[in-house]
C-alpha atoms as a PDB file:
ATOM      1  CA  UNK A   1      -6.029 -27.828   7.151  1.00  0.00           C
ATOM      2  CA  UNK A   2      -2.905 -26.099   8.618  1.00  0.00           C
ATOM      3  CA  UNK A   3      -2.681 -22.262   7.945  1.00  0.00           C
ATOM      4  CA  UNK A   4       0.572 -20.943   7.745  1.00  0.00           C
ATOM      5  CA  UNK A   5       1.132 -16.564   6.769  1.00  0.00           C
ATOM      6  CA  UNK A   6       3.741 -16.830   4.101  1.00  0.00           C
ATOM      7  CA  UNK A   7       2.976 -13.246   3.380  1.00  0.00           C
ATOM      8  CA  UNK A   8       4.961 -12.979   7.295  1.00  0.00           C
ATOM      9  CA  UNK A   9       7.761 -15.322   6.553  1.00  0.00           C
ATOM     10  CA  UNK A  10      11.441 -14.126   6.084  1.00  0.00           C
ATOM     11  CA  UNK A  11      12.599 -12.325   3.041  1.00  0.00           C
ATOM     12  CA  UNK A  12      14.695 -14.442   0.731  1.00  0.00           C
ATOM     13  CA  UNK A  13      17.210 -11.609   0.901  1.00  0.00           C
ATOM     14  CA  UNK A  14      18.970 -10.498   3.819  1.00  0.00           C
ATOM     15  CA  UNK A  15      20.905  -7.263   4.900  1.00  0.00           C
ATOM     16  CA  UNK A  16      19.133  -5.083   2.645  1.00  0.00           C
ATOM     17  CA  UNK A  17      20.881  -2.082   3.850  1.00  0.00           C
ATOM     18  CA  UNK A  18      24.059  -2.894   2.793  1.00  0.00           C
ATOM     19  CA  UNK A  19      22.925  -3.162  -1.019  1.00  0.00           C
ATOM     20  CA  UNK A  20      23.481  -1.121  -3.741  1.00  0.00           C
ATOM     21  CA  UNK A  21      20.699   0.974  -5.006  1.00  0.00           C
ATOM     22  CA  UNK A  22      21.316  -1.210  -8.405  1.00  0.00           C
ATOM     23  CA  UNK A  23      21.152  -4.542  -6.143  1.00  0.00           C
ATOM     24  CA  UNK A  24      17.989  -3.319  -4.325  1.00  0.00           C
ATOM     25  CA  UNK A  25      15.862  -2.860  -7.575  1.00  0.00           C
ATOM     26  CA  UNK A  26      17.082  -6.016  -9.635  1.00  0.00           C
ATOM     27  CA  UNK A  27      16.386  -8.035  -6.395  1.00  0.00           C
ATOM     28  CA  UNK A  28      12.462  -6.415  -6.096  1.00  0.00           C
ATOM     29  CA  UNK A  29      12.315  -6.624  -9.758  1.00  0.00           C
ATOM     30  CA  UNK A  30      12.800 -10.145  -9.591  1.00  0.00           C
ATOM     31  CA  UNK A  31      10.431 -10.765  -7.210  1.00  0.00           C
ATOM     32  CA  UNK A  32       8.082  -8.828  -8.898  1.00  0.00           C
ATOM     33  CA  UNK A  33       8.256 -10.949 -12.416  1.00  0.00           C
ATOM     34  CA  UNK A  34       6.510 -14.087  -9.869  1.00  0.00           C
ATOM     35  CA  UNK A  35       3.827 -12.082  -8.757  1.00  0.00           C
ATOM     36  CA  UNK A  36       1.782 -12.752 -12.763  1.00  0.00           C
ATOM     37  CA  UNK A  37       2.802 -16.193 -12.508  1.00  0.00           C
ATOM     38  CA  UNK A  38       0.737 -16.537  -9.003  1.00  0.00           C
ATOM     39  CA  UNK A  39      -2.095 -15.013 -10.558  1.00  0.00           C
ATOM     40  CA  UNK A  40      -2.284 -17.385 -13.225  1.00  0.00           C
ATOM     41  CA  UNK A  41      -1.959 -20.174 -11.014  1.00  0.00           C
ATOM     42  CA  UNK A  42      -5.088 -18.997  -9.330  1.00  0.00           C
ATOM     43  CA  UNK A  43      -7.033 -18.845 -12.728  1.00  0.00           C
ATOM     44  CA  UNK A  44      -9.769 -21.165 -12.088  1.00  0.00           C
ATOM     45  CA  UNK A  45     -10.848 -19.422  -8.790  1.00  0.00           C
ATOM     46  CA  UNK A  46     -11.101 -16.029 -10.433  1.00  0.00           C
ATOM     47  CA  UNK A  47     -13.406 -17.578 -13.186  1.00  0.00           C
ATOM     48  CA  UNK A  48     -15.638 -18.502 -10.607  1.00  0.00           C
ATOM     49  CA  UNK A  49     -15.868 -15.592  -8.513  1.00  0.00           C
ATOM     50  CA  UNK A  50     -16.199 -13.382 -11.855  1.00  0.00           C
ATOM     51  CA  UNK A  51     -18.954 -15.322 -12.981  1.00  0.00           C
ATOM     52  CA  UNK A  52     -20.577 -14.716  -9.680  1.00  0.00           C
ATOM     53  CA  UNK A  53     -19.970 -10.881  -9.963  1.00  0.00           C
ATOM     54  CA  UNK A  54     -21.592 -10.676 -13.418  1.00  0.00           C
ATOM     55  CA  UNK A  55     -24.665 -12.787 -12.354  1.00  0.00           C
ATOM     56  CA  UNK A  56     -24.932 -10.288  -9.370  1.00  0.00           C
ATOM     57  CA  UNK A  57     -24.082  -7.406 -11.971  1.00  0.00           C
ATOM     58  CA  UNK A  58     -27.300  -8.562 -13.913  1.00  0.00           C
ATOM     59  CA  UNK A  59     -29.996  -8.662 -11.803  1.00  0.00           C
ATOM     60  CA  UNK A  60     -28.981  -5.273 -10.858  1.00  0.00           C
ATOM     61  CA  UNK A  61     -26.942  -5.989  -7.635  1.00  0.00           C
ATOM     62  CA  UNK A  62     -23.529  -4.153  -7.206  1.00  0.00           C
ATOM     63  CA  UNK A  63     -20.492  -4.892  -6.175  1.00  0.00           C
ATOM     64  CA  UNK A  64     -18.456  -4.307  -2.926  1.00  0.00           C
ATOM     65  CA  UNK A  65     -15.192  -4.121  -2.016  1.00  0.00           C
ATOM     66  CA  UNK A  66     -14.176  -4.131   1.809  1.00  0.00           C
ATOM     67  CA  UNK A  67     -10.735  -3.914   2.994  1.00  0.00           C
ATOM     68  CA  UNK A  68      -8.353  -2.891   5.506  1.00  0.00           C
ATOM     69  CA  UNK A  69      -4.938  -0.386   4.929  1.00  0.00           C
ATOM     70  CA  UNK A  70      -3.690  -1.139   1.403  1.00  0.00           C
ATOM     71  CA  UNK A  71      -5.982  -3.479   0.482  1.00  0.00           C
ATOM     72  CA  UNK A  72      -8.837  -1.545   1.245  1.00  0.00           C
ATOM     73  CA  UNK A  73      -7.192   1.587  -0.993  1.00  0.00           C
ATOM     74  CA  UNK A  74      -7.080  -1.146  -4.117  1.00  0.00           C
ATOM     75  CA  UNK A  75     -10.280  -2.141  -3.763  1.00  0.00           C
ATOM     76  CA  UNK A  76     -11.209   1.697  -3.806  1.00  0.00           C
ATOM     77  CA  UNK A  77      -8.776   2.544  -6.455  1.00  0.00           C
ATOM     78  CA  UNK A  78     -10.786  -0.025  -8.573  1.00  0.00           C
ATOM     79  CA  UNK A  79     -13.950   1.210  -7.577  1.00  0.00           C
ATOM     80  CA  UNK A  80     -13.423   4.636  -8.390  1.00  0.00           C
ATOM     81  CA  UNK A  81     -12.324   4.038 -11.650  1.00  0.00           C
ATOM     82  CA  UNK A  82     -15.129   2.519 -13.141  1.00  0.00           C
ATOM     83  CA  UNK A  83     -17.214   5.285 -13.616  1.00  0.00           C
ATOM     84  CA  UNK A  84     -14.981   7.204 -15.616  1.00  0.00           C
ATOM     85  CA  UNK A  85     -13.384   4.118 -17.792  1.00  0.00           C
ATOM     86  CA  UNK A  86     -17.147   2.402 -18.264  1.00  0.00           C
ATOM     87  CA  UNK A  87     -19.577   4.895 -18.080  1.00  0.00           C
ATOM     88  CA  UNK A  88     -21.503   3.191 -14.863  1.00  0.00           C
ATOM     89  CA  UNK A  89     -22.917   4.734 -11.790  1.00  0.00           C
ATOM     90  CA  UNK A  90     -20.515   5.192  -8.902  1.00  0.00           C
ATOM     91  CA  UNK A  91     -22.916   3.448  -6.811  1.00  0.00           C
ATOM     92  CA  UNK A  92     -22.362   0.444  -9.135  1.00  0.00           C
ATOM     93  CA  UNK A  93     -18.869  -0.457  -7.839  1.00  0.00           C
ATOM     94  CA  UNK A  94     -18.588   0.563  -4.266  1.00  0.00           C
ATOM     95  CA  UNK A  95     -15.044   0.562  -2.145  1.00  0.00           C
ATOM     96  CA  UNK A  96     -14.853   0.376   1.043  1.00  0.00           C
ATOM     97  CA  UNK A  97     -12.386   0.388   3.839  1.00  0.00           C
ATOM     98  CA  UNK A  98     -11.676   0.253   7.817  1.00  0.00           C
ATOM     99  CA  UNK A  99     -11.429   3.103   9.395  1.00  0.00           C
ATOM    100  CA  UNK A 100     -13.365   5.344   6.484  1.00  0.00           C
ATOM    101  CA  UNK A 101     -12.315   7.640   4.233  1.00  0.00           C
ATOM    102  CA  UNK A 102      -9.827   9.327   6.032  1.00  0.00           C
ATOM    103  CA  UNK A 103      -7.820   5.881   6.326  1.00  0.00           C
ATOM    104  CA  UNK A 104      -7.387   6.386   2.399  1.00  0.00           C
ATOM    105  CA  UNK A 105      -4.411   8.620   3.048  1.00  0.00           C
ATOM    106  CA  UNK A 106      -3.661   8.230   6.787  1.00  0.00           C
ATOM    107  CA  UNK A 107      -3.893   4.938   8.362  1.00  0.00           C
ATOM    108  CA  UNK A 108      -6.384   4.524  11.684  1.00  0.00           C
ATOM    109  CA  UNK A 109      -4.916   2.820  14.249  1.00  0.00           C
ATOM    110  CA  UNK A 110      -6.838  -0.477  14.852  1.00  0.00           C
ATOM    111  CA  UNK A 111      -9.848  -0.263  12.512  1.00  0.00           C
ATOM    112  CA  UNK A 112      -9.478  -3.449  10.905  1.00  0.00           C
ATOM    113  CA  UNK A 113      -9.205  -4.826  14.295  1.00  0.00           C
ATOM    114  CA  UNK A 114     -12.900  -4.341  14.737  1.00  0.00           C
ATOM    115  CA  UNK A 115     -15.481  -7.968  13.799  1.00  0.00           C
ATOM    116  CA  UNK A 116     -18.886  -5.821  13.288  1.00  0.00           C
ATOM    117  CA  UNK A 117     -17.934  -2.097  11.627  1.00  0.00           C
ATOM    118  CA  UNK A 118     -17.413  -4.327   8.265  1.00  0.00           C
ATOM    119  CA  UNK A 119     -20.811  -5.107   8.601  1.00  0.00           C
ATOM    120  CA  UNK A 120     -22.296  -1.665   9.634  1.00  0.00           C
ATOM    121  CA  UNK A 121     -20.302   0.244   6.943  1.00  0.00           C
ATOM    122  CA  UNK A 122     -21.961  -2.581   4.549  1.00  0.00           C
ATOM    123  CA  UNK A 123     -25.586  -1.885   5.836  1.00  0.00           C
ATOM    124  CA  UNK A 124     -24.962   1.534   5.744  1.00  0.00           C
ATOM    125  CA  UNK A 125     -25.536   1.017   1.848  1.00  0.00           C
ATOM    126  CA  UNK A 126     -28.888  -1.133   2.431  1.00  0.00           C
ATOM    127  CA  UNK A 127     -27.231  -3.917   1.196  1.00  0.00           C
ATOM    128  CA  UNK A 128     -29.371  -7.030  -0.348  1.00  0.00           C
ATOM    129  CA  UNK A 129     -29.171 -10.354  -1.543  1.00  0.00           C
ATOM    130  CA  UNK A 130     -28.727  -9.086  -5.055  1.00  0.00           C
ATOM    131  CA  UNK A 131     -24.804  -7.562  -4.717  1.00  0.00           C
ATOM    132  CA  UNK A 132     -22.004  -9.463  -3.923  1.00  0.00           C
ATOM    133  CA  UNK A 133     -19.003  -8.437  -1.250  1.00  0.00           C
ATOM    134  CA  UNK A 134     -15.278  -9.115  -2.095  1.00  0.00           C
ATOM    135  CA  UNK A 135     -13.172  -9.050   1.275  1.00  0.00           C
ATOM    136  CA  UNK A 136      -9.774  -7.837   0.258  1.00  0.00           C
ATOM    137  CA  UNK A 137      -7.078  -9.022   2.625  1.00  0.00           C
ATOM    138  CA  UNK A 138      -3.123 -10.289   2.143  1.00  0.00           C
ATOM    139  CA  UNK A 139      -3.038 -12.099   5.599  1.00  0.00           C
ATOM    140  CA  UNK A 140      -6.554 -13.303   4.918  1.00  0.00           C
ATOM    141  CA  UNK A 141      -7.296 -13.080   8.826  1.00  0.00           C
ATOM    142  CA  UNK A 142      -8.309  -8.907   8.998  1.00  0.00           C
ATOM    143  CA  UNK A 143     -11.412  -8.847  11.446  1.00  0.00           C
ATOM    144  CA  UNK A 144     -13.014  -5.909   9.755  1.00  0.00           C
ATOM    145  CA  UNK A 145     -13.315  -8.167   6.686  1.00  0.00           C
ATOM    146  CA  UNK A 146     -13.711 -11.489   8.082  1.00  0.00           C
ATOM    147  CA  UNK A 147     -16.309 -10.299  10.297  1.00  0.00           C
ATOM    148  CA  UNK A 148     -18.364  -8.244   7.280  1.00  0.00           C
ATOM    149  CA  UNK A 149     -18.096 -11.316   4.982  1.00  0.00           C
ATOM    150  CA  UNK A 150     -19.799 -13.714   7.653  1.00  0.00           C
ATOM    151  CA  UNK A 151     -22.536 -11.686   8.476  1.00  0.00           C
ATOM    152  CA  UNK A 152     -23.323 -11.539   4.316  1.00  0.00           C
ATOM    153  CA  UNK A 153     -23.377 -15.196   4.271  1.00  0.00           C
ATOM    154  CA  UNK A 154     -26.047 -14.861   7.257  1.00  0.00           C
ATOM    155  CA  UNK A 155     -27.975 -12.602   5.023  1.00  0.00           C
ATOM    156  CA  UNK A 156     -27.935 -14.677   1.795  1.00  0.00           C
ATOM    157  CA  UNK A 157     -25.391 -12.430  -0.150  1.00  0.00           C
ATOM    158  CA  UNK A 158     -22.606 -13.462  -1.965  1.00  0.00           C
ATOM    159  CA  UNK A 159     -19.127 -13.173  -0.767  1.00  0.00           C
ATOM    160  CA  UNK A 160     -15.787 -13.725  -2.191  1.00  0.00           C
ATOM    161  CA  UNK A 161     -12.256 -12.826  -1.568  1.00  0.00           C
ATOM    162  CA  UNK A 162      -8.583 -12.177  -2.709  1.00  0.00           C
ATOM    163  CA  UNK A 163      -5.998 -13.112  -0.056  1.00  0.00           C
ATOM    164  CA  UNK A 164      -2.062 -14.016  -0.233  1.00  0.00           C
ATOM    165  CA  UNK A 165      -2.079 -16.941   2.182  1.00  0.00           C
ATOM    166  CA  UNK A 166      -3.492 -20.880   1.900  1.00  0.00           C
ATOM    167  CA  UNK A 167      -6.337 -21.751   3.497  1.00  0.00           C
ATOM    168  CA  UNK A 168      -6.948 -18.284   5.856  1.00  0.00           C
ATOM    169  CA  UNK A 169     -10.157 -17.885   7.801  1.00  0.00           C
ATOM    170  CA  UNK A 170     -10.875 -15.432   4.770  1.00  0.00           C
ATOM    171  CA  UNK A 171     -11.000 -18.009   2.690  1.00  0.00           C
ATOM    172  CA  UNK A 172     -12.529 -20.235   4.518  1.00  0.00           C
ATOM    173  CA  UNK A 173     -15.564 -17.792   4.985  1.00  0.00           C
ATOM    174  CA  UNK A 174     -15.691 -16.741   1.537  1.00  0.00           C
ATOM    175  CA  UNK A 175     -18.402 -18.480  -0.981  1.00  0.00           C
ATOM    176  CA  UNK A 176     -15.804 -17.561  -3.816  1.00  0.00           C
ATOM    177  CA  UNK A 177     -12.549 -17.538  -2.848  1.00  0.00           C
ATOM    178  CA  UNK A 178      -9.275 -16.317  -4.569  1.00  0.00           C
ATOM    179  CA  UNK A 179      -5.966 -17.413  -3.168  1.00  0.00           C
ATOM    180  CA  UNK A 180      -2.629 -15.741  -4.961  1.00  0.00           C
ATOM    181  CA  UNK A 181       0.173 -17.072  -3.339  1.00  0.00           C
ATOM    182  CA  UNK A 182       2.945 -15.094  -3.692  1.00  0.00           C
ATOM    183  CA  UNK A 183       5.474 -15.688  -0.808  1.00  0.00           C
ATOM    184  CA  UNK A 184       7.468 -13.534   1.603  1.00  0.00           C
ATOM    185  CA  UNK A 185       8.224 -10.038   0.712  1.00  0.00           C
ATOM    186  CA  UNK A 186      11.288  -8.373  -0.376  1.00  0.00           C
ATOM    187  CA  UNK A 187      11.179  -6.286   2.764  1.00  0.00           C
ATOM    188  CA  UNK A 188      10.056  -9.227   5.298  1.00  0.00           C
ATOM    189  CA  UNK A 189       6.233  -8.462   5.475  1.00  0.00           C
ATOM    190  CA  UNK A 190       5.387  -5.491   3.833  1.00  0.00           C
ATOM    191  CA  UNK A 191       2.421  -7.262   1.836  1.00  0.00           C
ATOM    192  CA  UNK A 192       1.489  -3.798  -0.012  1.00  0.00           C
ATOM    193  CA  UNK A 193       4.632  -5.137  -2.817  1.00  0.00           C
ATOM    194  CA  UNK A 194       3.855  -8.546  -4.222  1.00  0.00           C
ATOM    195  CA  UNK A 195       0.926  -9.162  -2.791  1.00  0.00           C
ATOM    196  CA  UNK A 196      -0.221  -5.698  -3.467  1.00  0.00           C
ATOM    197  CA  UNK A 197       0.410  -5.798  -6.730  1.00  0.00           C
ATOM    198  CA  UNK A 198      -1.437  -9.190  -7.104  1.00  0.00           C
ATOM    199  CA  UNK A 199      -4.699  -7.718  -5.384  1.00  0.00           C
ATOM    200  CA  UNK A 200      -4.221  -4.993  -8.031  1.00  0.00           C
ATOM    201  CA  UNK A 201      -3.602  -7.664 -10.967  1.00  0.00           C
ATOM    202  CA  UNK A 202      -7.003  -9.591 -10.137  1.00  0.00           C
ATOM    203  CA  UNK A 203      -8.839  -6.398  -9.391  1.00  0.00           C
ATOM    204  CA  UNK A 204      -7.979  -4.985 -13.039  1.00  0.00           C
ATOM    205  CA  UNK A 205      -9.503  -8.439 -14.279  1.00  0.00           C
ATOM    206  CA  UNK A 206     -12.668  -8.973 -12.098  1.00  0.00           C
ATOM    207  CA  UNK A 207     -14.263  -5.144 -13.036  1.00  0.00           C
ATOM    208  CA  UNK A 208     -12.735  -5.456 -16.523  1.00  0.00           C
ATOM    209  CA  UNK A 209     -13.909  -8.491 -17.375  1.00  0.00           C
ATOM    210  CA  UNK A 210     -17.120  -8.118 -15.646  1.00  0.00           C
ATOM    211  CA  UNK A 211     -17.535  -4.558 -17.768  1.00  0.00           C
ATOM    212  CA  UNK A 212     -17.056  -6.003 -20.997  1.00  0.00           C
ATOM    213  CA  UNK A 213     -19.535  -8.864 -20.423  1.00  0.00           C
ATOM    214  CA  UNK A 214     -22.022  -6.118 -19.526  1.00  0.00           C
ATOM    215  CA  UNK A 215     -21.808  -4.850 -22.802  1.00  0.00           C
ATOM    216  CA  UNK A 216     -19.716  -1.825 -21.513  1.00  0.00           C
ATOM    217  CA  UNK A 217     -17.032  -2.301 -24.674  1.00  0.00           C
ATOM    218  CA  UNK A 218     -16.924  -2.383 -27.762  1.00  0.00           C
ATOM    219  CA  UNK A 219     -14.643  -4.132 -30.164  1.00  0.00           C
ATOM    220  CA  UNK A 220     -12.044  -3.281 -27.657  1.00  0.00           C
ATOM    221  CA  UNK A 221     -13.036   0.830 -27.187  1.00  0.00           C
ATOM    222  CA  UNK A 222     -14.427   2.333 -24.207  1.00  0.00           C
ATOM    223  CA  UNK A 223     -17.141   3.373 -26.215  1.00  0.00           C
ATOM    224  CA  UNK A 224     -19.159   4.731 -22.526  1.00  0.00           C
ATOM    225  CA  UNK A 225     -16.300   6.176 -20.838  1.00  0.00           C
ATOM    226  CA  UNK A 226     -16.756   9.273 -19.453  1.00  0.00           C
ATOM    227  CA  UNK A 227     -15.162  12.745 -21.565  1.00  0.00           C
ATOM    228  CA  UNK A 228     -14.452  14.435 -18.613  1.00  0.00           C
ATOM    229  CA  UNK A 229     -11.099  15.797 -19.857  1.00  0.00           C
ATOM    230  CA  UNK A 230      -9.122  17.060 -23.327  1.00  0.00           C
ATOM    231  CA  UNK A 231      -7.177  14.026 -23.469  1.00  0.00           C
ATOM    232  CA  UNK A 232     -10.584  11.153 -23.100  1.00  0.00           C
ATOM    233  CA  UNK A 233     -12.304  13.805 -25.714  1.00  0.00           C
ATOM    234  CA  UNK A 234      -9.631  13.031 -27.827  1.00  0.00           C
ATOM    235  CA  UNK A 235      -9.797   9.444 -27.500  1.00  0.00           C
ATOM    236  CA  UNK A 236     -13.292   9.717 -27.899  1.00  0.00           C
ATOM    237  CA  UNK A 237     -13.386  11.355 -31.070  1.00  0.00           C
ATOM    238  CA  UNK A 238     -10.546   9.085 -32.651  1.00  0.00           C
ATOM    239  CA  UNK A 239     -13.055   6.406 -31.609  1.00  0.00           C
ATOM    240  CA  UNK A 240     -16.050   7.762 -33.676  1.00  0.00           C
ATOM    241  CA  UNK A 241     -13.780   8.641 -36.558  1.00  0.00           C
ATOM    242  CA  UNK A 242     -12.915   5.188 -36.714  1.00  0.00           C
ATOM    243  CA  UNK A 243     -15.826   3.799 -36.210  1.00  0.00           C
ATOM    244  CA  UNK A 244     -17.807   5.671 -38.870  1.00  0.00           C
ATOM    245  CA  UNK A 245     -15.398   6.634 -40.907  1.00  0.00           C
ATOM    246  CA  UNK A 246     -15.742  10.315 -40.861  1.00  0.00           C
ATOM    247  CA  UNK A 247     -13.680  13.874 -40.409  1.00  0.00           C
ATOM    248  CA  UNK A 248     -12.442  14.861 -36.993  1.00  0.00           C
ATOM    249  CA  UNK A 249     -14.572  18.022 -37.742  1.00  0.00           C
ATOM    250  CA  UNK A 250     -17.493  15.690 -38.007  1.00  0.00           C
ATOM    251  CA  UNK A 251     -16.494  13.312 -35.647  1.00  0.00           C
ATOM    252  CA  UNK A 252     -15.943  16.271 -32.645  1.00  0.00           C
ATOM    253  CA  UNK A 253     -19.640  17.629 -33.778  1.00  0.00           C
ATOM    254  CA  UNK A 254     -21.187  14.174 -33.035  1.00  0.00           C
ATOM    255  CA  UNK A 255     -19.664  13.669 -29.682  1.00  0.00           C
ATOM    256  CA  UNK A 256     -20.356  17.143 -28.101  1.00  0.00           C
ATOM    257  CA  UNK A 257     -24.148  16.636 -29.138  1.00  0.00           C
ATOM    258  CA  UNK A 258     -24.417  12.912 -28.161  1.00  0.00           C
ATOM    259  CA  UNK A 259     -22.449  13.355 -25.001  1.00  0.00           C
ATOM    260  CA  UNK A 260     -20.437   9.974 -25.348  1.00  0.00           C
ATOM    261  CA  UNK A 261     -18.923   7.548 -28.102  1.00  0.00           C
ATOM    262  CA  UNK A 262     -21.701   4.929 -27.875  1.00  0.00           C
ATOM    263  CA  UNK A 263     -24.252   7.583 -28.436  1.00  0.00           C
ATOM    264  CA  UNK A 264     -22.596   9.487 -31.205  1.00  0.00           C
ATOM    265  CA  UNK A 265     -22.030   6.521 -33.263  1.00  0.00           C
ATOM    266  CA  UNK A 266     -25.713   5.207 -32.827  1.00  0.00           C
ATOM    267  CA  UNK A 267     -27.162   8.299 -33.347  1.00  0.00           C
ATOM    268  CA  UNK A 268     -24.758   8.835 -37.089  1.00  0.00           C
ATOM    269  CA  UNK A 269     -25.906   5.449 -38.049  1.00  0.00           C
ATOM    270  CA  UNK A 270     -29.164   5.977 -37.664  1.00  0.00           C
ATOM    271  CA  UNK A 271     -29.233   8.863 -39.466  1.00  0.00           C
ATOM    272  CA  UNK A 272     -27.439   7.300 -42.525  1.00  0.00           C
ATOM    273  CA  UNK A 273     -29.153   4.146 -42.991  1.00  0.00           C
END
């Protein structure tokens, strides 16, 4: 199958400089509104790589995210947050990214360009058969990633992807593959706009979707999120209040003891039964 980088082609728009500040932001704006559309279209590969991560998520595996310059920051952007929104162990949802953690805010020059650090930054985790890896690349050809992913599928270990071009060699190595195809950029291959934004879009649904069928919500509350400031104590206390059906007095008493929403509520009803 031919491979072609549409996330490199030509901008549909041309002499950008000469635009208006107005012109500029309709123009990204618009190309923006496709980027949810793309996403959609890419539905059914999701599912499946989602229903891998849970499986994985369930036998007590984690989940891995490796990446290279703004992808890798997404995938560690999502990983970081789902300690505090969930309530899991930050070893739970791992991020990781070429060049290490110093590449978060200044890029390393040529880090991705490397086929076996992806791999040794993997085993520095004593990675197993029971996690799962999700290469994060827009180009879907980044060494670093490619490289990481091939050496799971060596080891038995799950691998999937989310990439912004047809039929890359990252999707080709991938087990579980997610292709959002987004087209050229506003500004002629800078993929950290639409197909940033996408990576971020299917990255808010694999962890949120994986959370909730873990049993980390409930109703539709963060019920194990983590009260580590005024405003998620807040939130936390509406949540019991709700819940229960009691004073905020009552409800703020509950949560300080039990140390989280969940554990407040359980520990109330079981009280009053």
């Amino acid at each position: 199958m031919s491979f072609t980088k549409t996330t490199e082609e030509d901008s549909n728009y041309d002499h950008l400089e000469k635009m208006t500040i107005q012109e500029l932001l309709t123009h990204i704006n618009a190309e923006d509104k496709t980027v949810p559309f793309a996403v959609e279209k890419a539905m059914p590969q999701i599912k499946a790589l989602v229903e891998q991560v849970v499986a994985q998520l369930q036998k007590g595996g984690r989940l891995f995210y490796i990446g290279a310059g703004t992808s890798g920051r997404l995938g560690i952007v999502d990983a970081s947050e789902c300690p505090p929104t969930f309530g899991v162990p930050h070893e739970l949802v791992i991020g990781l990214i070429a060049g290490g953690d110093s590449a978060i805010r200044k890029a390393v020059e040529f880090a991705e360009d490397s086929k076996t650090q992806g791999w040794t930054d993997l085993k520095s985790h004593n990675i197993d058969e029971k996690d799962i890896v999700i290469g994060i690349a827009a180009s879907g050809t980044t060494p670093y990633v490619i490289g990481a992913l091939e050496k799971c599928n060596e080891n038995q270990i799950p691998t999937g992807c989310i990439t912004c071009n047809k039929n890359s060699p990252l999707s080709k190595t991938a087990k579980f593959p997610i292709e959002v195809i987004v087209g050229p950029e506003f500004v002629t291959g800078s993929s950290r706009m639409k197909a940033g934004t996408a990576q971020k879009l299917v990255l808010n649904m694999i962890t949120t979707t994986a959370m909730i069928q873990l049993g980390k919500v409930k109703g539709n509350k963060m019920v194990d999120m983590q009260l580590s400031n005024n405003k998620l104590v807040d939130r936390g206390t509406k949540m019991v209040m709700d819940s229960i059906n009691v004073s905020e007095f009552e409800a703020s008493i509950l949560l300080d003891k039990h140390k989280s929403v969940r554990n407040a509520i359980k520990a109330y009803l079981n009280e009053n039964k």
